[in-house]
C-alpha atoms as a PDB file:
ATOM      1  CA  UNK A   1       1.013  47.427  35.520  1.00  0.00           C
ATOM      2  CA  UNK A   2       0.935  46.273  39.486  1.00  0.00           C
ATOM      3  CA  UNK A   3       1.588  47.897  41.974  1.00  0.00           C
ATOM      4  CA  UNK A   4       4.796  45.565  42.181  1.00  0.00           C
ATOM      5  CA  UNK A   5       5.736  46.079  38.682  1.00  0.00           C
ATOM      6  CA  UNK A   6       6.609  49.647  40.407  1.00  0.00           C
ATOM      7  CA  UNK A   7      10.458  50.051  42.408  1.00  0.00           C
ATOM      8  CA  UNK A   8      11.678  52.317  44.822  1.00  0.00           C
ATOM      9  CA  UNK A   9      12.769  54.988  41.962  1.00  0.00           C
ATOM     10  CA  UNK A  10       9.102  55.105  40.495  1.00  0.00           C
ATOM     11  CA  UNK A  11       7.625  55.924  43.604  1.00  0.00           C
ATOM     12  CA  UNK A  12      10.081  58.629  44.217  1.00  0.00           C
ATOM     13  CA  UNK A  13       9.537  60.219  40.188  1.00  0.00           C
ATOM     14  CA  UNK A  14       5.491  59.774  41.171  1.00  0.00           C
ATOM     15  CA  UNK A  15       6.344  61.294  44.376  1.00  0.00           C
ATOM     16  CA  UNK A  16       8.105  64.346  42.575  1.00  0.00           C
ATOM     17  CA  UNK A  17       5.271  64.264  39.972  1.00  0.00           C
ATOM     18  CA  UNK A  18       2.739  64.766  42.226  1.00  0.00           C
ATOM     19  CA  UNK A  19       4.197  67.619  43.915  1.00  0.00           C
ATOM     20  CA  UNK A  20       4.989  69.507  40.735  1.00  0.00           C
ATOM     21  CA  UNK A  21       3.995  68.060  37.542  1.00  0.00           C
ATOM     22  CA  UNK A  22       5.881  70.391  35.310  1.00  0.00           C
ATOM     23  CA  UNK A  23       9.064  68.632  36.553  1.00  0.00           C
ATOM     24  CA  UNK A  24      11.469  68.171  33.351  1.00  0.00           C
ATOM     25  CA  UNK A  25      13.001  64.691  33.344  1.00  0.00           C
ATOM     26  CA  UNK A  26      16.451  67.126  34.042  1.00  0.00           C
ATOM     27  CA  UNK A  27      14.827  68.380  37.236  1.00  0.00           C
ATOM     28  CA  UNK A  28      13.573  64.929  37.735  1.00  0.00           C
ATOM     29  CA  UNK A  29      16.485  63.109  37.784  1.00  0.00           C
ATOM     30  CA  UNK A  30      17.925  65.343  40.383  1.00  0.00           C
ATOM     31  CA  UNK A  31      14.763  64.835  42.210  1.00  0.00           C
ATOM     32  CA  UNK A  32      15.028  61.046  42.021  1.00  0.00           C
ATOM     33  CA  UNK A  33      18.600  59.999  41.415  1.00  0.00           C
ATOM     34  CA  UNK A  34      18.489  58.867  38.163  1.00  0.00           C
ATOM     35  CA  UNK A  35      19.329  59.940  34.583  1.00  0.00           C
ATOM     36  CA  UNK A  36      17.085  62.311  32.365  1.00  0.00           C
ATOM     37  CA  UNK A  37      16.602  59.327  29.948  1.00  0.00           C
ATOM     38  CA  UNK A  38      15.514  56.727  32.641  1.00  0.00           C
ATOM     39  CA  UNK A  39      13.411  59.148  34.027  1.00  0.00           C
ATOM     40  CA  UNK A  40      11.964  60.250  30.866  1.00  0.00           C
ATOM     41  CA  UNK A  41      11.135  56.561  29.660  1.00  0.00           C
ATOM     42  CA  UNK A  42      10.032  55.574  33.337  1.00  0.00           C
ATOM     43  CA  UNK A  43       7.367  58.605  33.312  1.00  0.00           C
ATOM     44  CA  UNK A  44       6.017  57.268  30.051  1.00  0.00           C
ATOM     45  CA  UNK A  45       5.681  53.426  31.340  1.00  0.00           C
ATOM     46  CA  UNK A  46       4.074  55.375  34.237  1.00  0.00           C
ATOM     47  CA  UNK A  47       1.799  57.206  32.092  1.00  0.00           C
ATOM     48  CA  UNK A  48       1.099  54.380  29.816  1.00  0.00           C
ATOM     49  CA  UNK A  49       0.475  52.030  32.357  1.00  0.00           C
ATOM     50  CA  UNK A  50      -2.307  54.466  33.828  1.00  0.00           C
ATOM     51  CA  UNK A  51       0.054  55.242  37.398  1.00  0.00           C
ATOM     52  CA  UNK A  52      -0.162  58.633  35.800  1.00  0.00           C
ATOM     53  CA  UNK A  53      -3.778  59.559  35.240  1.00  0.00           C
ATOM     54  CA  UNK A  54      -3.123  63.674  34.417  1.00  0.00           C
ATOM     55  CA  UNK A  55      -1.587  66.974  34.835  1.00  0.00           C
ATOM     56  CA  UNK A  56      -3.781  69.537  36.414  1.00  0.00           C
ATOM     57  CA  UNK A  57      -2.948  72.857  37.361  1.00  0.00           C
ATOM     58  CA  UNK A  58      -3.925  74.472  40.790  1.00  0.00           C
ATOM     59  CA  UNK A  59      -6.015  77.430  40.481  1.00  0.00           C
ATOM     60  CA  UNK A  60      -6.763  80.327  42.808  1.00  0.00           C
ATOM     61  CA  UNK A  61      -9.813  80.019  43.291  1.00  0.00           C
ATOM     62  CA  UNK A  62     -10.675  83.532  45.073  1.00  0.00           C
ATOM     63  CA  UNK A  63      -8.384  84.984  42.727  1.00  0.00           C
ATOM     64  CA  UNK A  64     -11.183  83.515  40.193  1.00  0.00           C
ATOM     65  CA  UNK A  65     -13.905  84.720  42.070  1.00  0.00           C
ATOM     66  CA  UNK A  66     -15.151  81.378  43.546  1.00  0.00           C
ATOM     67  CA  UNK A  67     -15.315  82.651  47.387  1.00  0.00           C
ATOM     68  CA  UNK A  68     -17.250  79.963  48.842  1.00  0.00           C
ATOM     69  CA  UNK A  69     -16.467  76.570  48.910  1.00  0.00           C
ATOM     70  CA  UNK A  70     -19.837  74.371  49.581  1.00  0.00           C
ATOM     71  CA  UNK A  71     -20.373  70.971  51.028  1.00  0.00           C
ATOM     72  CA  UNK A  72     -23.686  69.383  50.711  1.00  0.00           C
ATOM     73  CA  UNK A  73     -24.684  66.191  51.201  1.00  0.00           C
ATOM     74  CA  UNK A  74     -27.830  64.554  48.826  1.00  0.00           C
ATOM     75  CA  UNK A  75     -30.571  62.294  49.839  1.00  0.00           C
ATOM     76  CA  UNK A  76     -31.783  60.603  46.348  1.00  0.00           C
ATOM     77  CA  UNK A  77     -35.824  59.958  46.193  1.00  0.00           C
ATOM     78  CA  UNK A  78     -35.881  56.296  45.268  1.00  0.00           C
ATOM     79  CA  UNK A  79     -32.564  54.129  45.618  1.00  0.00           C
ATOM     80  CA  UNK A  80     -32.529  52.441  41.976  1.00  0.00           C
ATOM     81  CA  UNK A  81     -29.841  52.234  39.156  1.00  0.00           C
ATOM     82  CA  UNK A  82     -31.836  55.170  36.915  1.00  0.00           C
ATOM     83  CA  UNK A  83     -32.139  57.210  39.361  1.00  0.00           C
ATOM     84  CA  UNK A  84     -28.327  57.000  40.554  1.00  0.00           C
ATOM     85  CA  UNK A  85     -27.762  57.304  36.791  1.00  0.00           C
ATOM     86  CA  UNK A  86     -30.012  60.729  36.164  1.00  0.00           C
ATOM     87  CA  UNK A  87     -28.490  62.326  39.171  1.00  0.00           C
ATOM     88  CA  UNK A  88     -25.087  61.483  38.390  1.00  0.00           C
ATOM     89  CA  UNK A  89     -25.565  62.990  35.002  1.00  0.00           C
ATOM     90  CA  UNK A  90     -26.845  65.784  36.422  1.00  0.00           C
ATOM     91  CA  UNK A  91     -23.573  66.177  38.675  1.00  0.00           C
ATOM     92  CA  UNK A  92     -21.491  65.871  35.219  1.00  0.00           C
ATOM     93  CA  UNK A  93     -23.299  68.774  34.019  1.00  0.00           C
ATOM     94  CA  UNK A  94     -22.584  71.200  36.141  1.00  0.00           C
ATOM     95  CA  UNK A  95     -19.458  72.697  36.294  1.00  0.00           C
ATOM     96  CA  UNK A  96     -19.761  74.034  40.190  1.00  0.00           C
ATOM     97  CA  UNK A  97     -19.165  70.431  41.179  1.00  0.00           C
ATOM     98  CA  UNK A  98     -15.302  70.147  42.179  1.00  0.00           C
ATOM     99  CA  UNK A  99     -15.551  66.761  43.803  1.00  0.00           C
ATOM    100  CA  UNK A 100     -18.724  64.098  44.304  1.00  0.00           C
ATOM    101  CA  UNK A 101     -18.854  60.666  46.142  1.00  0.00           C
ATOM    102  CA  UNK A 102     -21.665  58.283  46.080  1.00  0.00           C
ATOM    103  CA  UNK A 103     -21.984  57.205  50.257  1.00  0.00           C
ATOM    104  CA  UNK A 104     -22.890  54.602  52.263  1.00  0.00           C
ATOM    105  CA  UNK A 105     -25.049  55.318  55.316  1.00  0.00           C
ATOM    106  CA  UNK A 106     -27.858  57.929  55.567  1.00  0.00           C
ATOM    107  CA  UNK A 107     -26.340  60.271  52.673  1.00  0.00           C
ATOM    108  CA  UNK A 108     -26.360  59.052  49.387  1.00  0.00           C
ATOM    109  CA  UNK A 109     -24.131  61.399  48.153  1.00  0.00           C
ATOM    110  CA  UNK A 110     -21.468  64.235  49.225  1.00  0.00           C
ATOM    111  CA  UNK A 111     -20.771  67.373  46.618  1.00  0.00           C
ATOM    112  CA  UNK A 112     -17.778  69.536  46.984  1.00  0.00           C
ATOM    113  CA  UNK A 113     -19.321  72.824  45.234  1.00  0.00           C
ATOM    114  CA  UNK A 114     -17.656  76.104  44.331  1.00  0.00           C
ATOM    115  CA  UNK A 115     -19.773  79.433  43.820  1.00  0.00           C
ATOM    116  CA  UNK A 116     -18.788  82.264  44.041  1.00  0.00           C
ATOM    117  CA  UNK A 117     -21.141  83.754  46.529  1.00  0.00           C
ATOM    118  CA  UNK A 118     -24.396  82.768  49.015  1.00  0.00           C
ATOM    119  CA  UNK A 119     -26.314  83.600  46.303  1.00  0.00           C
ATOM    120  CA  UNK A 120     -24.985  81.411  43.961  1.00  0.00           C
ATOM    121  CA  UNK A 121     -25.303  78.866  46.239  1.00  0.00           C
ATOM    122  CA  UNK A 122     -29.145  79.628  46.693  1.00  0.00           C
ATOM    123  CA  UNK A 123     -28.846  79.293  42.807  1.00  0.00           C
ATOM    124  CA  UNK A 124     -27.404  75.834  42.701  1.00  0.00           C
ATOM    125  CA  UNK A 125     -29.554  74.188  45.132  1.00  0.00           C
ATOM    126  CA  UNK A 126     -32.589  75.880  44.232  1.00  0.00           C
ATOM    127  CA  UNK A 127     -32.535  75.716  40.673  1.00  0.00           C
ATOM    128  CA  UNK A 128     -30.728  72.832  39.832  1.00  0.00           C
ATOM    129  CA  UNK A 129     -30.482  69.944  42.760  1.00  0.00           C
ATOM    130  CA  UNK A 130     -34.035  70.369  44.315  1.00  0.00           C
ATOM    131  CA  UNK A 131     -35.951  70.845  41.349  1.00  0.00           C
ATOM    132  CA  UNK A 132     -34.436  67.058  39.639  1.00  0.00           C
ATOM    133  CA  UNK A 133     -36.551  64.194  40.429  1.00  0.00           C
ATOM    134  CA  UNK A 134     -34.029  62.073  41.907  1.00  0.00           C
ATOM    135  CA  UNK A 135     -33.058  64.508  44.449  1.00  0.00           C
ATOM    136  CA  UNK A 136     -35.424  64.214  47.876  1.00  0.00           C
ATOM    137  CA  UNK A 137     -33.495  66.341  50.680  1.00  0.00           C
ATOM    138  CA  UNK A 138     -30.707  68.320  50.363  1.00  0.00           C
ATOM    139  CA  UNK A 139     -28.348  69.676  53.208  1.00  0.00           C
ATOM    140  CA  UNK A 140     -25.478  72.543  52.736  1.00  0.00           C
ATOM    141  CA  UNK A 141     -22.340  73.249  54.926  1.00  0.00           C
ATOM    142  CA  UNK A 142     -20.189  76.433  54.093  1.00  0.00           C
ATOM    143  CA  UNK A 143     -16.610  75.675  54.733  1.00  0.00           C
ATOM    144  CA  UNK A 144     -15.406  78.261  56.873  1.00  0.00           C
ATOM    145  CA  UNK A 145     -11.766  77.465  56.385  1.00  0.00           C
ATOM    146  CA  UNK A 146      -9.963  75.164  54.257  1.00  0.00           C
ATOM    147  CA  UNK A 147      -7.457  73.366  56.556  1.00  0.00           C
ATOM    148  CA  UNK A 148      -5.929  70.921  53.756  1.00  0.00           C
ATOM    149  CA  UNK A 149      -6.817  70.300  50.442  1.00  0.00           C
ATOM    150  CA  UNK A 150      -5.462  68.954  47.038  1.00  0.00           C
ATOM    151  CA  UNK A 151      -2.961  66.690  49.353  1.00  0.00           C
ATOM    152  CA  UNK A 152      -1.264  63.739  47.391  1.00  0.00           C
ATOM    153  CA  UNK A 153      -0.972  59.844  48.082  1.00  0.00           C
ATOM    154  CA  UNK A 154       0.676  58.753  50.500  1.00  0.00           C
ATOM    155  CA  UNK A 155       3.276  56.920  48.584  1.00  0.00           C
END
């Protein structure tokens, strides 16, 4: 599916989707102005046609015990294509890792990490980024506040 192969009524349902995913095509329609069955087949040709990747839910994280929230940016040792592989691996492995991006510029990489306390932290980098050979420098911010986060497309 292209993006033009999408009208005005699927951007509002992915619109409505992606502010609350537990929408019922009823609740939907309202939403977008449309009947329950057109909104229930257009979410499936949505889904189908990968528009739709998922349905999370949001979780307190405090609640959960996860009190910091970690940036830290990675420096690999050598820039090749098994090293990028190893260290992505590594990143799949571990479940801290909320969000990663491989850079351009003088980072190679930026990790979104939850733990639930400095120590935890210490644990992470210590045990598990510095000690892997692709890793050369690593450098942690603590987020002090979170100003946005989890905010949809702009569609």
């Amino acid at each position: 599916m292209q993006e033009s192969s999408i009208d005005e009524f699927d951007r509002k349902i992915l619109v409505a989707l992606q502010d609350d995913g537990r929408l019922s095509n009823t609740d939907l329609s309202d939403k977008v102005n449309l009947s329950a069955s057109q909104c229930a087949r257009r979410r499936v040709r949505l889904e189908e046609g990968g528009w739709i990747r998922a349905y999370h839910a949001a979780l307190d994280r405090e609640r959960l015990g996860f009190g910091l929230v970690n940036l830290i940016s990675v420096t690999l040792s050598t820039h090749n294509r098994d090293n990028a592989r190893q260290f992505t691996k590594l990143i799949g492995e571990l479940p801290e890792v909320m969000d990663a991006y491989a850079l351009t510029g003088e980072m190679d990489y930026m990790l979104k990490v939850v733990t639930r306390d400095l120590k935890g932290l210490s644990i992470f980098v210590n045990e598990y980024l510095l000690p892997h050979e692709s890793v050369q420098n690593v450098k942690t911010a603590i987020v002090l506040e979170t100003v946005k986060e989890g905010g949809g497309l702009p569609l």
